[in-house]
N, C-alpha and C. Protein backbone atom coordinates (compact mmCIF):
# COMPACT_ATOMS: atom_id res chain seq x y z
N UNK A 1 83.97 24.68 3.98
CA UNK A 1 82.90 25.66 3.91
C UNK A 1 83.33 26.97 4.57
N UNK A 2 84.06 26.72 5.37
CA UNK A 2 84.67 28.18 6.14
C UNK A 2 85.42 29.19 5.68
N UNK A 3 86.44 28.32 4.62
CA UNK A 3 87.24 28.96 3.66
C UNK A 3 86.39 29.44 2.91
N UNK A 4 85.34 28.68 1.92
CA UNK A 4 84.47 29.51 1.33
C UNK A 4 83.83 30.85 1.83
N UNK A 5 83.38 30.72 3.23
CA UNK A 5 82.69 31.97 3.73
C UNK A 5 83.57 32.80 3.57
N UNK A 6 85.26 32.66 4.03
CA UNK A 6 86.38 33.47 4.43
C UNK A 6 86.90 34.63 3.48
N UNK A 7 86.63 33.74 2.03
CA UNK A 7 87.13 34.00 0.92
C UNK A 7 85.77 34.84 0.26
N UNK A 8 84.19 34.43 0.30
CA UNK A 8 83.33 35.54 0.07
C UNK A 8 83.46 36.92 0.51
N UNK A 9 84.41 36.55 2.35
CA UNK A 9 83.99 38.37 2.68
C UNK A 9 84.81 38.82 2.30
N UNK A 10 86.22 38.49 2.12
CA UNK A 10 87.52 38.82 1.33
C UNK A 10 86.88 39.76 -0.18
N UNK A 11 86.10 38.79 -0.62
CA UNK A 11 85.94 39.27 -2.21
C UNK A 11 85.13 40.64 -2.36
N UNK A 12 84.37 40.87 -1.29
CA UNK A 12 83.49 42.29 -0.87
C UNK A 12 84.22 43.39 -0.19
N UNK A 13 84.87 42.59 0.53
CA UNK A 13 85.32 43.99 1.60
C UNK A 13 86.92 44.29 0.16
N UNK A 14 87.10 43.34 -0.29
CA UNK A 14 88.35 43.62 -1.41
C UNK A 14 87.75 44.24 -2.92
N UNK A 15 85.97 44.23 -3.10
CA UNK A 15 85.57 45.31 -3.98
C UNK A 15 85.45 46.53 -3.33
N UNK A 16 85.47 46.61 -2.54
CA UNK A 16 84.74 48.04 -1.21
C UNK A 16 86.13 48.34 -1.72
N UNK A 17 87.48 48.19 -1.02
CA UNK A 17 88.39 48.72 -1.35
C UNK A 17 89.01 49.06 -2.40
N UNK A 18 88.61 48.64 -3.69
CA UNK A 18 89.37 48.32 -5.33
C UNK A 18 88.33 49.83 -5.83
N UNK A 19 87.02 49.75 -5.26
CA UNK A 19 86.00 50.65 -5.62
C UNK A 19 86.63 51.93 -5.58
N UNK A 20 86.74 52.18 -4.02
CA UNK A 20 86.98 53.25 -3.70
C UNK A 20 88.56 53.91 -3.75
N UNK A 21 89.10 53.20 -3.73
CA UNK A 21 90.49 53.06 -3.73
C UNK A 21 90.82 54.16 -5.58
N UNK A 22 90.15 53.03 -6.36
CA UNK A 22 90.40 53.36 -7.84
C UNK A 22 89.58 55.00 -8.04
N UNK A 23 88.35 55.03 -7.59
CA UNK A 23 87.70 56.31 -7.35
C UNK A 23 88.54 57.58 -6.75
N UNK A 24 88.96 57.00 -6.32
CA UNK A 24 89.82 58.40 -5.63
C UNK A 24 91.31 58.51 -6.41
N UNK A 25 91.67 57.34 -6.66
CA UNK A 25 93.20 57.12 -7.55
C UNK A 25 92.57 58.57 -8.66
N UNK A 26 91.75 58.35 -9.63
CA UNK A 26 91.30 58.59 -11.12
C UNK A 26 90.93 60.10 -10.30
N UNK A 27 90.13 60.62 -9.42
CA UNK A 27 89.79 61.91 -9.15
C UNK A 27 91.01 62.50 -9.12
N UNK A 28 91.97 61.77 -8.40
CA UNK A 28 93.22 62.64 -7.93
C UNK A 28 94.14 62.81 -9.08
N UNK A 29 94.24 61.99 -10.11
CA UNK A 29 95.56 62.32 -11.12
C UNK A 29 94.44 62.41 -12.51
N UNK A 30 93.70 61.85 -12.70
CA UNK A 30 93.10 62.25 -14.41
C UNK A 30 93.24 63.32 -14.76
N UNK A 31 93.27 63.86 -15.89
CA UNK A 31 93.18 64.90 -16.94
C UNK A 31 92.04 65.78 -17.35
N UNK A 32 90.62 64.34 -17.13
CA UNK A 32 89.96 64.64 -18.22
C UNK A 32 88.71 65.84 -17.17
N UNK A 33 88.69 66.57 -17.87
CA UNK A 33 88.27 67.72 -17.15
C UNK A 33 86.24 67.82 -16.81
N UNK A 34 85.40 67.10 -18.33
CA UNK A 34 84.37 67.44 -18.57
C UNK A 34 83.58 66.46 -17.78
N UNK A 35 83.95 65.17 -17.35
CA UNK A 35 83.19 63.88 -17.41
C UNK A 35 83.99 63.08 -16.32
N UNK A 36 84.83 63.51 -15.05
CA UNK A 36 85.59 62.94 -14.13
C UNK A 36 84.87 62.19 -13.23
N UNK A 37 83.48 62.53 -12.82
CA UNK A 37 83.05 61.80 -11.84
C UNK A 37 82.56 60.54 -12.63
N UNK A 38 82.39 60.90 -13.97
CA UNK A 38 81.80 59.37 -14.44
C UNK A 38 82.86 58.32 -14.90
N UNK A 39 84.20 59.07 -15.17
CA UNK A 39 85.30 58.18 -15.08
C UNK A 39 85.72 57.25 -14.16
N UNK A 40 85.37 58.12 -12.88
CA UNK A 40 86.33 57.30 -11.94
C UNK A 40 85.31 56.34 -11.44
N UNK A 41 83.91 56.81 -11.46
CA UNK A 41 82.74 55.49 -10.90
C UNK A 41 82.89 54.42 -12.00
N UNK A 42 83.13 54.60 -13.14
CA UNK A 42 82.93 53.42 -14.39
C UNK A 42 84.07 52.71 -14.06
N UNK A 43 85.68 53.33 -13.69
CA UNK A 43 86.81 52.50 -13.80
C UNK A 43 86.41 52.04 -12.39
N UNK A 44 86.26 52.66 -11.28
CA UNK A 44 86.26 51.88 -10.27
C UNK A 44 85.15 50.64 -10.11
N UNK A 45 84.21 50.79 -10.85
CA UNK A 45 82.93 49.63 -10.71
C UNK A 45 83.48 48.47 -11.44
N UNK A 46 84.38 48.47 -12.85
CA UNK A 46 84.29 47.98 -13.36
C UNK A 46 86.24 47.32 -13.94
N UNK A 47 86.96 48.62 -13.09
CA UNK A 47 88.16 47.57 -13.32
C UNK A 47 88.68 47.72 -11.93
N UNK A 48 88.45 48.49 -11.24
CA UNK A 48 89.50 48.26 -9.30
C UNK A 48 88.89 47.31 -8.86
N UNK A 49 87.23 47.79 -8.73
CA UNK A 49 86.22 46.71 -7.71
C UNK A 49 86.82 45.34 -8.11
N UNK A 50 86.37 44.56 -9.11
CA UNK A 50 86.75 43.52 -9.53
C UNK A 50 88.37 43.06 -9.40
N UNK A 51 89.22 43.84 -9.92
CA UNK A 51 90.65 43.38 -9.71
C UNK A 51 90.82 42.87 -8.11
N UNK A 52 90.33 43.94 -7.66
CA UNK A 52 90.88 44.01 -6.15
C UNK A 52 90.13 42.67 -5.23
N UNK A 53 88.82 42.02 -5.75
CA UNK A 53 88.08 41.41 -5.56
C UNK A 53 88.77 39.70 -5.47
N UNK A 54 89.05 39.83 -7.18
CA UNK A 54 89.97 38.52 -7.30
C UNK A 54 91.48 38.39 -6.91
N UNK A 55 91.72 39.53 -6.23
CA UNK A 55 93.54 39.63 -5.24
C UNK A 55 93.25 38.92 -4.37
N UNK A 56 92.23 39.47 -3.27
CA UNK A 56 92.02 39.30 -2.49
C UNK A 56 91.61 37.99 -1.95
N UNK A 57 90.72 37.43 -2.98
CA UNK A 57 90.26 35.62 -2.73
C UNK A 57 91.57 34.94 -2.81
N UNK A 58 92.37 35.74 -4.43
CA UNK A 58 93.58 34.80 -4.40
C UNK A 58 94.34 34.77 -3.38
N UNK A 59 95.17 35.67 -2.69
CA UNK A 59 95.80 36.21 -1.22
C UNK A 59 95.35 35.10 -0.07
N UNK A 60 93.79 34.96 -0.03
CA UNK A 60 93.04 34.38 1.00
C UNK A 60 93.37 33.02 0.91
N UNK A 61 92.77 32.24 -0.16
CA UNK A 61 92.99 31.13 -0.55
C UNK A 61 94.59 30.38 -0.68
N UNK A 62 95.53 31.21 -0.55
CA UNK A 62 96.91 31.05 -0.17
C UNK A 62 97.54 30.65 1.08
N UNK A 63 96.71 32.42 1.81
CA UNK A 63 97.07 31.92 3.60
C UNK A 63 96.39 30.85 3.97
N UNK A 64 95.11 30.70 3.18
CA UNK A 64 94.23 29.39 4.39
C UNK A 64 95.03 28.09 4.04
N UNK A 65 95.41 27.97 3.23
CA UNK A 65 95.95 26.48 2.47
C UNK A 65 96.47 25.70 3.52
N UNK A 66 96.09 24.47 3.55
CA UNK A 66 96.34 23.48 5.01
C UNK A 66 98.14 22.92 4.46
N UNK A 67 98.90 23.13 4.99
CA UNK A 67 100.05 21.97 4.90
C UNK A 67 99.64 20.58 4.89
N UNK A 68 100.39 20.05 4.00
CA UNK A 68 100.37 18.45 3.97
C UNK A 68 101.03 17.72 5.11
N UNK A 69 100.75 16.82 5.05
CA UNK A 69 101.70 16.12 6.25
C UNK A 69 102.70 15.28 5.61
């Protein structure tokens, strides 16, 4: 159950970062001149948040892993 909790805050504080992270990536290098702020909120809501979300559980769920005996 702990891992579970471990791996929920992982998956939030790892959208917080994928969010904002991708938001600022897309402000800083895009092109598109007319419609930028709605670019970078759509890619970041919908492909950083999430990517970064499921890194992060995966990452987590790695370090916690118990050795066998």
């Amino acid at each position: 159950m702990k891992t579970f909790g471990v791996a929920l805050l992982a998956a939030i504080l790892g959208y917080i970062v994928g969010l904002f992270g991708t938001m600022a990536a897309i402000e800083l290098f895009s092109s598109n001149t007319h419609d930028k702020s709605m670019e970078a909120a759509m890619t970041g809501a919908f492909v950083g948040g999430p990517l970064m979300a499921a890194v992060s559980v995966v990452v987590i769920l790695v370090l916690r892993r118990k050795p066998r005996p």
